[in-house]
C-alpha atoms as a PDB file:
ATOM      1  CA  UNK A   1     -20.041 -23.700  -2.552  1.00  0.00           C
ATOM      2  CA  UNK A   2     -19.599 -20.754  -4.555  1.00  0.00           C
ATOM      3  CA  UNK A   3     -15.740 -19.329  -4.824  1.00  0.00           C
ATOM      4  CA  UNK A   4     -15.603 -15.814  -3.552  1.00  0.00           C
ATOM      5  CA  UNK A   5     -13.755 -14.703  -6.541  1.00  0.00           C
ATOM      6  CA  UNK A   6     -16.352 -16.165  -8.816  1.00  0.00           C
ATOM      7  CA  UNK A   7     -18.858 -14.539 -10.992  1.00  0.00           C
ATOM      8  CA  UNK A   8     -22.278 -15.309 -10.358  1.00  0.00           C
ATOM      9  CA  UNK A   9     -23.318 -16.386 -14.364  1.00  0.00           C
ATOM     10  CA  UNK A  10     -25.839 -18.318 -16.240  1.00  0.00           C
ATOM     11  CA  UNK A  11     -29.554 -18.069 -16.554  1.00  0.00           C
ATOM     12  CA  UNK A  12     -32.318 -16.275 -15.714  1.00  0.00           C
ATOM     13  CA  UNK A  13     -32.263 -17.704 -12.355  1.00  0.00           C
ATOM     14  CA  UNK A  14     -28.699 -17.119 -12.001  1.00  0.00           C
ATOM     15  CA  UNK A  15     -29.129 -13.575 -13.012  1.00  0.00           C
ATOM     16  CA  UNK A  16     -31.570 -12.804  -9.976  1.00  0.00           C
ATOM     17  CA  UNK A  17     -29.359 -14.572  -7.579  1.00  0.00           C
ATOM     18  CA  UNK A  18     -26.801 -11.856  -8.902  1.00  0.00           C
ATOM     19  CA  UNK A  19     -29.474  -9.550  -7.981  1.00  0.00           C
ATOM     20  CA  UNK A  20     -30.575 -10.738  -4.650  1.00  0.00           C
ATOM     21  CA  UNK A  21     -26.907 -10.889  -3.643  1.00  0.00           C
ATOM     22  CA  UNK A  22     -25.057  -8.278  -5.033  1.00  0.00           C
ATOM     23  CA  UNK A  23     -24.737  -6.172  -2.282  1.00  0.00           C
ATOM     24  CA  UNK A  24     -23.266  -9.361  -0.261  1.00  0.00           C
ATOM     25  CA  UNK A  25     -21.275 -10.226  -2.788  1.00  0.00           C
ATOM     26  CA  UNK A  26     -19.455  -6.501  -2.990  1.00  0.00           C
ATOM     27  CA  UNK A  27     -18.677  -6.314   0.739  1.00  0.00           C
ATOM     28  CA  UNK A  28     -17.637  -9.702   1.089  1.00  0.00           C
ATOM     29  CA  UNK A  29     -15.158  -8.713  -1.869  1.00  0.00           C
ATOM     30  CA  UNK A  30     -16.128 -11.815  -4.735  1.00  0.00           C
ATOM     31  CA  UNK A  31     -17.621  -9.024  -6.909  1.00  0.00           C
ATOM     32  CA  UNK A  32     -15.981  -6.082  -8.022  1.00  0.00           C
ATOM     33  CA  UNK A  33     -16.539  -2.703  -6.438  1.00  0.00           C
ATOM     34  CA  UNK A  34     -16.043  -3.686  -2.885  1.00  0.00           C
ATOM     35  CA  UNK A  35     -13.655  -0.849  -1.658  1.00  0.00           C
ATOM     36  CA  UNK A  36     -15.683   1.973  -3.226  1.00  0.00           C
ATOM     37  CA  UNK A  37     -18.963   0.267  -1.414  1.00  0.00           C
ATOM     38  CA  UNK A  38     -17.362  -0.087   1.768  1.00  0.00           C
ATOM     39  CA  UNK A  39     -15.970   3.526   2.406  1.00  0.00           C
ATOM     40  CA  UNK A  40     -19.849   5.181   0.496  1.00  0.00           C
ATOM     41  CA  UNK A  41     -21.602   2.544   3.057  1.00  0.00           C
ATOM     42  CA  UNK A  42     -19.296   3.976   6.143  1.00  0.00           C
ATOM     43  CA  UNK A  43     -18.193   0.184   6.689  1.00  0.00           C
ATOM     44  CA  UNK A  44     -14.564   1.290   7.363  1.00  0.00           C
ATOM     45  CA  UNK A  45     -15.177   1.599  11.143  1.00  0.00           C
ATOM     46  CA  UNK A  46     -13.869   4.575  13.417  1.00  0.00           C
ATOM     47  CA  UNK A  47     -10.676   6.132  12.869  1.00  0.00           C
ATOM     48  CA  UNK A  48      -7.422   5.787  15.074  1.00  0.00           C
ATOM     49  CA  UNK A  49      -6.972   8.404  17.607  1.00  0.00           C
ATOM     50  CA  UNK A  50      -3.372  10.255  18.065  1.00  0.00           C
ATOM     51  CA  UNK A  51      -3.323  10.469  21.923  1.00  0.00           C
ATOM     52  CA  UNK A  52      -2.750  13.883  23.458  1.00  0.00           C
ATOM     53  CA  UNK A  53       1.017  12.942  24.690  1.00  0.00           C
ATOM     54  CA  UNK A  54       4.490  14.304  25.363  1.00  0.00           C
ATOM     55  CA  UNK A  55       6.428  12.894  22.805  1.00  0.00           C
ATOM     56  CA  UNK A  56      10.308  11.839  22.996  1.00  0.00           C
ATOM     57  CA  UNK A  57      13.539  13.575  21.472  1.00  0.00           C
ATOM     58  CA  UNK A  58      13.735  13.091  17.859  1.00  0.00           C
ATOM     59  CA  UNK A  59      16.879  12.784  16.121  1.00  0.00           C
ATOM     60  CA  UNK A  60      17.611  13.749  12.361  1.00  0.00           C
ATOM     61  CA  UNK A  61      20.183  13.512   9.485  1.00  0.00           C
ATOM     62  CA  UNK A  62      20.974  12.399   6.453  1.00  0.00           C
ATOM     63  CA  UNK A  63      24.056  10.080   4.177  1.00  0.00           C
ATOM     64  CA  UNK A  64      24.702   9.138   0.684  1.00  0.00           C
ATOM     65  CA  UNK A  65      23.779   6.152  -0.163  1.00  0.00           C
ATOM     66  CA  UNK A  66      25.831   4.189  -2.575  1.00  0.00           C
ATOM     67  CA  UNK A  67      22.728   1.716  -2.493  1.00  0.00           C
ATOM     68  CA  UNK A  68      20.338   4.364  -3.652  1.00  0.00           C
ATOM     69  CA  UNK A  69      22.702   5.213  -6.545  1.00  0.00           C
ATOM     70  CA  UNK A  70      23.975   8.300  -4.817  1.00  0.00           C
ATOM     71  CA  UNK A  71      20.828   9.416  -2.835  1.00  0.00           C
ATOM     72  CA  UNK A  72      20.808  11.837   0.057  1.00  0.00           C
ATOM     73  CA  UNK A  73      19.080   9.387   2.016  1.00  0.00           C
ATOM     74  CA  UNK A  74      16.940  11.774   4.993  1.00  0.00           C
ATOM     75  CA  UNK A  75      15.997   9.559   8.629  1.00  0.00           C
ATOM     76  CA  UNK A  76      14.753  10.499  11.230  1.00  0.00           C
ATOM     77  CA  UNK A  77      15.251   8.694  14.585  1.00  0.00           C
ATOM     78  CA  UNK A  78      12.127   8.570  17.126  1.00  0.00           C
ATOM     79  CA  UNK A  79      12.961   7.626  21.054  1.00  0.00           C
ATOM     80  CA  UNK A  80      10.344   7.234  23.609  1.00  0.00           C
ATOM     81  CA  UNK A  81      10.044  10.064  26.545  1.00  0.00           C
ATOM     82  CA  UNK A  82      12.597   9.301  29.424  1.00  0.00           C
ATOM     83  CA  UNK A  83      14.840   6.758  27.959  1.00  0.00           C
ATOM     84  CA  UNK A  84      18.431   6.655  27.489  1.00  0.00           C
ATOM     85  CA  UNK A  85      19.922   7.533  24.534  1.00  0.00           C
ATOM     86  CA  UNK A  86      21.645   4.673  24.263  1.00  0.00           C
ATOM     87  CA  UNK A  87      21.550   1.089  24.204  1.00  0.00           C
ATOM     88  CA  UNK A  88      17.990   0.842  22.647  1.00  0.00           C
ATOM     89  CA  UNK A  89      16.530  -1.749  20.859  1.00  0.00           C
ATOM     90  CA  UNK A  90      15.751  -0.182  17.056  1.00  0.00           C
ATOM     91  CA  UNK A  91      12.945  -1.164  14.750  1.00  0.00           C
ATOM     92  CA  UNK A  92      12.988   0.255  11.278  1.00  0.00           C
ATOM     93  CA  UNK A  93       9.949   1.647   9.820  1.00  0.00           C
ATOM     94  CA  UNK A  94       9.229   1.569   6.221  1.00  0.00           C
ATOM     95  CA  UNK A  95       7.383   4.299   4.599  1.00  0.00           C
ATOM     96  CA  UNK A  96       4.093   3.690   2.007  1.00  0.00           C
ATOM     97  CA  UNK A  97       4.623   5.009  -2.066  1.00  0.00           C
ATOM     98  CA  UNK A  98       4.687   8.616  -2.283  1.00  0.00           C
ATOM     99  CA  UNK A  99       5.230   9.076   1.361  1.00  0.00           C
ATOM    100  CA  UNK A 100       7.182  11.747   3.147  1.00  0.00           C
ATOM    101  CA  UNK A 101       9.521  10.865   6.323  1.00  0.00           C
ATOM    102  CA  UNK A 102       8.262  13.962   7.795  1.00  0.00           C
ATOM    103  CA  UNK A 103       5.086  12.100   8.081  1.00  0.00           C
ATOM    104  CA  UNK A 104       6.471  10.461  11.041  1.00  0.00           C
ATOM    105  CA  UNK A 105       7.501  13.618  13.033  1.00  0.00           C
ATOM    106  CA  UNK A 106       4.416  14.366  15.775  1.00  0.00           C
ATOM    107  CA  UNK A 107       1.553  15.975  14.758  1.00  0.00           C
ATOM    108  CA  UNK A 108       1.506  13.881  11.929  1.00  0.00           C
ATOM    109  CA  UNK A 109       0.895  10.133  11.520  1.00  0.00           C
ATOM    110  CA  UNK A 110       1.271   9.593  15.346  1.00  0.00           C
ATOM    111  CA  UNK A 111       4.022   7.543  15.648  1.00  0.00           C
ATOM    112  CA  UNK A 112       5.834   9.259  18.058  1.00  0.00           C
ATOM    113  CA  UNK A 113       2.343   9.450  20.065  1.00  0.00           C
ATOM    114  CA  UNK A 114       1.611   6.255  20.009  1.00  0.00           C
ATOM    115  CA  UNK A 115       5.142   5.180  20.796  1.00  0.00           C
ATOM    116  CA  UNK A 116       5.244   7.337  23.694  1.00  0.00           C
ATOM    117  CA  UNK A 117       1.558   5.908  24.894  1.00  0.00           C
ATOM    118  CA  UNK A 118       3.160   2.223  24.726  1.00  0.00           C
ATOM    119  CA  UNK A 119       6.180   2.911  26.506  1.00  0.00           C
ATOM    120  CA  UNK A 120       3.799   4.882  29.403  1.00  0.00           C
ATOM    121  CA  UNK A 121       2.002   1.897  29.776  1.00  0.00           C
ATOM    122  CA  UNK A 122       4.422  -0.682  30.090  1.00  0.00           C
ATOM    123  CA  UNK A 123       5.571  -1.676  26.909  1.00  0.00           C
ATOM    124  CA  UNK A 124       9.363  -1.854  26.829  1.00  0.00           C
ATOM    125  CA  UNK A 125      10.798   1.468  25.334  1.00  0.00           C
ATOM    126  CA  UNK A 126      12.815   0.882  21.917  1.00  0.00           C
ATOM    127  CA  UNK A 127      13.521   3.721  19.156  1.00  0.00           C
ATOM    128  CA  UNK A 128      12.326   4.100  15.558  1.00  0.00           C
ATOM    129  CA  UNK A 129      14.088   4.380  12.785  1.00  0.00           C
ATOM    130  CA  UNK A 130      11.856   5.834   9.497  1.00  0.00           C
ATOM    131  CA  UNK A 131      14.861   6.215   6.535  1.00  0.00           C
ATOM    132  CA  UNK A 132      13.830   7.967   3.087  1.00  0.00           C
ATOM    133  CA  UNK A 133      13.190   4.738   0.585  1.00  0.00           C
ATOM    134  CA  UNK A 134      12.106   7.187  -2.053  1.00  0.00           C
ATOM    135  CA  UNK A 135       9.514   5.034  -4.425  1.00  0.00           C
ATOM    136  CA  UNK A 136      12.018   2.026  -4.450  1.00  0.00           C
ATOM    137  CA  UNK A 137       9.690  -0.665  -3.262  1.00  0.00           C
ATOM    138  CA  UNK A 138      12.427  -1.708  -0.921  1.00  0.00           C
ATOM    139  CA  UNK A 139      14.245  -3.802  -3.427  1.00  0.00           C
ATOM    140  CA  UNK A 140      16.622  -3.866  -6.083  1.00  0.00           C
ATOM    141  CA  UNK A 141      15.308  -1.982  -9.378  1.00  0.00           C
ATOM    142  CA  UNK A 142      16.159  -2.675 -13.023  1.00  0.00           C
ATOM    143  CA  UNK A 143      18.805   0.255 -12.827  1.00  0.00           C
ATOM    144  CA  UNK A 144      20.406  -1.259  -9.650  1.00  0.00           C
ATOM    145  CA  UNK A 145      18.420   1.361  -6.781  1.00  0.00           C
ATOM    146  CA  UNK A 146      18.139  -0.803  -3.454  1.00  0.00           C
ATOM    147  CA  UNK A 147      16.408   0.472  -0.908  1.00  0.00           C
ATOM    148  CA  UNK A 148      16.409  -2.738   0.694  1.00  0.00           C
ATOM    149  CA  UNK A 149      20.154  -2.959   0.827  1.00  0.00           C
ATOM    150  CA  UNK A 150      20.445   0.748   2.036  1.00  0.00           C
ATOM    151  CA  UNK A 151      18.389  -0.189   5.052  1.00  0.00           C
ATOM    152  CA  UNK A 152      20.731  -3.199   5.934  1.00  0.00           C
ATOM    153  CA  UNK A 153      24.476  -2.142   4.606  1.00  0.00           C
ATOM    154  CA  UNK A 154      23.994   1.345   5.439  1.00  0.00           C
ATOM    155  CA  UNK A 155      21.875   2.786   7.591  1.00  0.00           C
ATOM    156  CA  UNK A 156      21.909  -0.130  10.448  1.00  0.00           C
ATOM    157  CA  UNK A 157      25.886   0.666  10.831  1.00  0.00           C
ATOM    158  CA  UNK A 158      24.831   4.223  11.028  1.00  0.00           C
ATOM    159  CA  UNK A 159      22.678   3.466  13.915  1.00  0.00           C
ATOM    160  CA  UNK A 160      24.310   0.948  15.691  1.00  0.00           C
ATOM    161  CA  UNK A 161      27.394   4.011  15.721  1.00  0.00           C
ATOM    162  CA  UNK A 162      24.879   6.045  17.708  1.00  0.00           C
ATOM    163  CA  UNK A 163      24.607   3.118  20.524  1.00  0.00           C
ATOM    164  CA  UNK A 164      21.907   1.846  19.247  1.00  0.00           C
ATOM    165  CA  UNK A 165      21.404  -1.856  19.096  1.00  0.00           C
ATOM    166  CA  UNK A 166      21.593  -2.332  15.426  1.00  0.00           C
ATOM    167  CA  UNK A 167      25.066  -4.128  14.919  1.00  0.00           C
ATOM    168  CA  UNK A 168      25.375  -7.203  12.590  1.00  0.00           C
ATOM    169  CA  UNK A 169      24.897  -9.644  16.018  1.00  0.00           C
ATOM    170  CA  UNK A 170      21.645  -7.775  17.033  1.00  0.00           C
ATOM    171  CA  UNK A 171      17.725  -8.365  16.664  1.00  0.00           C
ATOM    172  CA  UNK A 172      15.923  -5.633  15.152  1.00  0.00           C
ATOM    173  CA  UNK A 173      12.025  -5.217  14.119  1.00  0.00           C
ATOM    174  CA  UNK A 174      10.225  -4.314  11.366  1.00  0.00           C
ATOM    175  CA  UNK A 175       7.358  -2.029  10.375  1.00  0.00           C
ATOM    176  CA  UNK A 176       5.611  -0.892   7.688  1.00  0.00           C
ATOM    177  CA  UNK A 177       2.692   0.231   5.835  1.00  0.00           C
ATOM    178  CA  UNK A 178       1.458  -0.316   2.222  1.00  0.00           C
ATOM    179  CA  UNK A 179       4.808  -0.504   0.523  1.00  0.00           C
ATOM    180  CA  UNK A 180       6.657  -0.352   3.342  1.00  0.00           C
ATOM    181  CA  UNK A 181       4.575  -3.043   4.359  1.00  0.00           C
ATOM    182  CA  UNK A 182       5.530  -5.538   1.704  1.00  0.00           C
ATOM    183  CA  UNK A 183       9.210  -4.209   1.971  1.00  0.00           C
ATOM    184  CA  UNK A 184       9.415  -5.080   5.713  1.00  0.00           C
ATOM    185  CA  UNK A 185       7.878  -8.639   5.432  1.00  0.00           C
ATOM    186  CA  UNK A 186      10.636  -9.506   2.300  1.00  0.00           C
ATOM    187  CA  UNK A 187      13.510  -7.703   4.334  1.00  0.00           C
ATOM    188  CA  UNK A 188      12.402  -9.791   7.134  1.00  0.00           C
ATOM    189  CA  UNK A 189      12.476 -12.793   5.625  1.00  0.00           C
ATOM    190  CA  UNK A 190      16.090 -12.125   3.592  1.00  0.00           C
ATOM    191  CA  UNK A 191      17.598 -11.163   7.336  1.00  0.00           C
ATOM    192  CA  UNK A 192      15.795 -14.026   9.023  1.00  0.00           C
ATOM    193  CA  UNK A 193      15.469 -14.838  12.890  1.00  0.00           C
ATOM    194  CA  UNK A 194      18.816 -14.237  13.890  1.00  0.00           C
ATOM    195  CA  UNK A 195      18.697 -10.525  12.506  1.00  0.00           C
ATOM    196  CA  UNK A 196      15.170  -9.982  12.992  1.00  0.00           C
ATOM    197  CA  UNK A 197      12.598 -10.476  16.288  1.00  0.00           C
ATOM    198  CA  UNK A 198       9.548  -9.337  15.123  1.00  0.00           C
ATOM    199  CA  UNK A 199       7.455  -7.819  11.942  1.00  0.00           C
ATOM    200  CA  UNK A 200       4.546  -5.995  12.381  1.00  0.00           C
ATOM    201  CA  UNK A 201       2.714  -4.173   8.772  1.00  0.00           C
ATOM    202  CA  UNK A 202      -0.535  -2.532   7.832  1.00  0.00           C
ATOM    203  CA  UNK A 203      -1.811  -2.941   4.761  1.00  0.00           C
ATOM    204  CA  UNK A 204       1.037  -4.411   2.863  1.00  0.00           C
ATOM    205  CA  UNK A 205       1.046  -3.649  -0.692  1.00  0.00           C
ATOM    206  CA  UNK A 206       1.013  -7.868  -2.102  1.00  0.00           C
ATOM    207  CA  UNK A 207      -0.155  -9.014  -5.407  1.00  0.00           C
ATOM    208  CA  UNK A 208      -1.088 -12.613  -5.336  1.00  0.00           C
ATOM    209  CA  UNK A 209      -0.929 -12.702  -9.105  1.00  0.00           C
ATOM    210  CA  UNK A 210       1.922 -10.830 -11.057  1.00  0.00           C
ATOM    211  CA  UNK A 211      -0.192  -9.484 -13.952  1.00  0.00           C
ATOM    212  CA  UNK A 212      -1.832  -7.528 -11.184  1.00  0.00           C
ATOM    213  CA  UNK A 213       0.957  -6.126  -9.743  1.00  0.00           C
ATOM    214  CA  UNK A 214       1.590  -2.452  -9.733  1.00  0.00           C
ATOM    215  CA  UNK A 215       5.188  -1.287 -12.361  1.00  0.00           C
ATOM    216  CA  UNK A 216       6.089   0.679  -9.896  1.00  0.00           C
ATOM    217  CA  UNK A 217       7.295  -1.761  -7.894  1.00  0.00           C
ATOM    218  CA  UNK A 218       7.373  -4.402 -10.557  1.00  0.00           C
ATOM    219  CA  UNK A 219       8.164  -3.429 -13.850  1.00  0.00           C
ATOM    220  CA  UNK A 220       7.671  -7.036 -15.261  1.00  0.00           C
ATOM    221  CA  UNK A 221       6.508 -10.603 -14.570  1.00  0.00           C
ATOM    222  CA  UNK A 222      10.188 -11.613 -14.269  1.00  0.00           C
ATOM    223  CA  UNK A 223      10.750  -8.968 -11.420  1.00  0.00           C
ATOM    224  CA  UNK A 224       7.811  -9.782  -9.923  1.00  0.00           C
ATOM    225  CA  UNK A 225       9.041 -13.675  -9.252  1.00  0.00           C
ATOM    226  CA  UNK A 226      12.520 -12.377  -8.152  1.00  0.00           C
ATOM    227  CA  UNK A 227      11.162 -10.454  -5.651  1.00  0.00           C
ATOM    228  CA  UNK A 228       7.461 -11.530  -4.519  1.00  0.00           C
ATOM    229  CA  UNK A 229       6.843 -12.745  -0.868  1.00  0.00           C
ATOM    230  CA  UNK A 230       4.301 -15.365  -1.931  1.00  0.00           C
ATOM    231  CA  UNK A 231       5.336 -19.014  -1.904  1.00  0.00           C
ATOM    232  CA  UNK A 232       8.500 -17.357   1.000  1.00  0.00           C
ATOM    233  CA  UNK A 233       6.744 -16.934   4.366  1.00  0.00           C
ATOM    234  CA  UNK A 234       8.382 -20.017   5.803  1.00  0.00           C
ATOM    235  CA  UNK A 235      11.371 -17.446   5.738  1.00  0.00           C
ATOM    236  CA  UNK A 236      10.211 -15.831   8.330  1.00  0.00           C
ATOM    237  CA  UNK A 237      10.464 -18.966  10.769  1.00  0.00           C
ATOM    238  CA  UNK A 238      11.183 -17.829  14.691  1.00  0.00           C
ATOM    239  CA  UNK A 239      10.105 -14.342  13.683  1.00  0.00           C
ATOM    240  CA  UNK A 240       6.588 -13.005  15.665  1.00  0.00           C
ATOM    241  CA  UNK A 241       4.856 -11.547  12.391  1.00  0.00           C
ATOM    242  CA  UNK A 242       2.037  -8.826  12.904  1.00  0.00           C
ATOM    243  CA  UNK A 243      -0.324  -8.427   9.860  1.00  0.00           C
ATOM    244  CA  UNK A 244      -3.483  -5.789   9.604  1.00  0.00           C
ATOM    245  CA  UNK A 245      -5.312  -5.284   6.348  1.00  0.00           C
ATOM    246  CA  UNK A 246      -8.610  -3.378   6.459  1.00  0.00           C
ATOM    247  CA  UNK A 247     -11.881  -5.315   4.724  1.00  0.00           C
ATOM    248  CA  UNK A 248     -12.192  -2.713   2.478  1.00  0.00           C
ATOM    249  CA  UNK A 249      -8.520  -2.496   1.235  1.00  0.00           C
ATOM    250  CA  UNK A 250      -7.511  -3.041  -2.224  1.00  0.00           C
ATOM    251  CA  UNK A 251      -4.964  -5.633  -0.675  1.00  0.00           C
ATOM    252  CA  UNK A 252      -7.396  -7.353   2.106  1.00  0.00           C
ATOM    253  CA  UNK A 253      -7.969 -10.368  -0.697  1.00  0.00           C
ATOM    254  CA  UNK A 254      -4.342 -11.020  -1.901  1.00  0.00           C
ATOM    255  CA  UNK A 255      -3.063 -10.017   1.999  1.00  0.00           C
ATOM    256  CA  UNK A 256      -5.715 -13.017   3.137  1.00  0.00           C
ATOM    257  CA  UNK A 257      -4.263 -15.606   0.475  1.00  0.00           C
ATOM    258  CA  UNK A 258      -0.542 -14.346   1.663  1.00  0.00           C
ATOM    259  CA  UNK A 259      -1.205 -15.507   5.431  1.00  0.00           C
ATOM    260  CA  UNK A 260      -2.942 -18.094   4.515  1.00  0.00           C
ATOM    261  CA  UNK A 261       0.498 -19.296   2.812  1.00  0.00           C
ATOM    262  CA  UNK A 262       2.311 -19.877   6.366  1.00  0.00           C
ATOM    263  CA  UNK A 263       3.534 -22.829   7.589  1.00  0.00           C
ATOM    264  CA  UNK A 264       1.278 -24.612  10.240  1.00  0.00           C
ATOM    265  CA  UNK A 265       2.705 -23.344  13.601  1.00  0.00           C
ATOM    266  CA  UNK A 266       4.087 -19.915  12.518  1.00  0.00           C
ATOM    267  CA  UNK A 267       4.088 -17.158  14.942  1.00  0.00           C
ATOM    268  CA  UNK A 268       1.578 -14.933  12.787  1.00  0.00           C
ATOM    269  CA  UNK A 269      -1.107 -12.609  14.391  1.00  0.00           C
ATOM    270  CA  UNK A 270      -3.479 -11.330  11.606  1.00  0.00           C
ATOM    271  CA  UNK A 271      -6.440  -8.930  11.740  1.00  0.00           C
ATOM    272  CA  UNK A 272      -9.408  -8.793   9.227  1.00  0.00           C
ATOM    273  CA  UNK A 273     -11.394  -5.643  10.518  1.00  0.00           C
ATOM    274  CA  UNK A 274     -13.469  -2.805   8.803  1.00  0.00           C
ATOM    275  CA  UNK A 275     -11.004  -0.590   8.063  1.00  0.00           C
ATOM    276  CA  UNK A 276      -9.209   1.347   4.751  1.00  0.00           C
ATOM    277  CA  UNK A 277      -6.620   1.249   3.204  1.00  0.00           C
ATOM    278  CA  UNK A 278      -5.446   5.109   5.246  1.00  0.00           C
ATOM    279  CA  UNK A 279      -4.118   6.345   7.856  1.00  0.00           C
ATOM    280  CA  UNK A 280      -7.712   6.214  10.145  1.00  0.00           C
ATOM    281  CA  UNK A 281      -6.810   2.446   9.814  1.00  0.00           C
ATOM    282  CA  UNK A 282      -3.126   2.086  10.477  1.00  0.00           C
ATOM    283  CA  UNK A 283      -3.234   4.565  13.267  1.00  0.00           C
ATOM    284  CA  UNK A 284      -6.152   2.602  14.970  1.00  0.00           C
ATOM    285  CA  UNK A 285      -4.439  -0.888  15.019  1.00  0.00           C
ATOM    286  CA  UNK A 286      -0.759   0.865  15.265  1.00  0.00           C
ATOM    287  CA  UNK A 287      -0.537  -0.153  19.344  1.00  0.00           C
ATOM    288  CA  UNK A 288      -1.162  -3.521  18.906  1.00  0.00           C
ATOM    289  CA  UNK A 289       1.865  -3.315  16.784  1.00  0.00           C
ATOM    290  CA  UNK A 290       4.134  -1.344  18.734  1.00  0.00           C
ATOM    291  CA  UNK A 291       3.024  -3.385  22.193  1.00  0.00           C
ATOM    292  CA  UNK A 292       4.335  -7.079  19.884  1.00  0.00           C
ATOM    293  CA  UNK A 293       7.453  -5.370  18.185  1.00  0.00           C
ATOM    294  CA  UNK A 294       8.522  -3.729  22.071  1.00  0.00           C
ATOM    295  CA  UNK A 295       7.824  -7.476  23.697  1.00  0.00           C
ATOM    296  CA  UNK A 296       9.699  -9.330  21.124  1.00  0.00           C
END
């Protein structure tokens, strides 16, 4: 059978199977193109809809982190309509490359919508934390930058000092898109399932192969092993893990070969679906995510 990644090659014969197939072999994602095809063909499927909701209070500040190199590091804090302020379960949400916090205020990305729509219809209310990772990738840089570490060392305390539940004996979730994405399932796995409860990410930025991968996150083949999440998802053992990856993503191939990496038996609920790699996407499978990370 012929590999999806393969070229079509040889003869004549060969050439009008190329032919005959190309168009298959673009969406299905074996022959280059496949993302361009998908959103000109309108195979990315509807986009997400930001209910028309109250949203909850939203809390904001900022620190310096010593992790970040001495970074005003901005958060916001997101809580459900109607809960205590207190005594909240917390899940951290890590923002995509180039992103803005402010993104996650309402109006924007829908977080706080969709957060609010979750709790309304029985989904156990917990807050959101979104810090400012700046362009990090959520782990420690050449220079010594860790957004990673911030997250954990610094801005956990923080919250658990507002009465959240973020102290060192706590469960926490993750979320994340694109970069954030990747940064939540390798944060995950470092804290492990006494730290963690559940990981849910949309379109995680992952390179299966480290020539491929992007120098801003990686700046060389060496980084790239220290840091990857391939060949590591059996750290994430006793943690419910949430993955989503639009067919016509950049990432839907290598995201397919990561999941395809866990154990036998791993707690991992993963969606193939027409979809982007945007915001249309994220925000349409984004209550799935929220109704796992507020049950775990």
């Amino acid at each position: 059978m012929l590999s999806r990644r393969r070229l079509l090659t040889g003869g004549a014969a060969a050439g009008l199977a190329v032919a005959a197939g190309g168009a298959l072999g673009v969406y299905e994602g074996w022959l280059p193109g496949r993302v361009l095809a998908q959103e000109a063909l309108g195979l990315n499927g509807e986009d997400g809809v930001v209910p028309d909701i109250d949203t909850g209070p939203v809390e904001s500040g900022s620190f310096v982190s010593d992790a970040r190199l001495g970074a005003t590091v901005r958060w916001h804090l997101l809580r459900p309509p109607g809960s205590q302020t207190s005594d909240l379960p917390l899940v951290v949400a890590l923002h995509g490359l180039g992103w803005s916090i402010d993104s996650f205020l309402p109006g924007d990305l829908g977080v706080p919508e969709l957060l609010a729509a979750a709790v309304a219809a029985g989904v156990p209310p917990f807050a959101v934390v979104v810090p400012d990772g700046g362009d990090t990738y959520w782990h420690e840089r050449p220079d010594g930058e860790d957004a990673g570490a911030m997250v954990v060392d610094e801005l956990l305390p923080l919250m658990a000092e507002r009465g959240l539940r973020a102290t060192a004996t706590d469960r926490i979730g993750l979320l994340g898109w694109s970069m954030g994405g990747y940064g939540a399932l390798r944060l995950g796995g470092l804290l492990g399932a006494e730290r963690v409860a559940a990981v849910a990410v949309a379109g995680p930025a992952l390179w299966s192969d480290a020539d491929e991968a992007s120098t801003s996150g990686f700046e060389d083949a060496a980084e790239y092993r220290e840091f990857t999440v391939f060949g590591r998802q059996g750290d994430l053992d006793g943690i419910r893990v949430s993955i989503d990856c639009g067919t016509g993503d950049p990432f839907y191939r290598s995201v397919e070969d990561y999941v395809d990496g866990f154990p036998d038996g791993a707690d991992v609920r993963s969606s193939f679906e027409p979809g982007a790699h945007d915001r249309g996407y994220w925000r349409r499978v984004m209550p799935a995510q929220l109704e796992l990370l507020g049950r775990a």
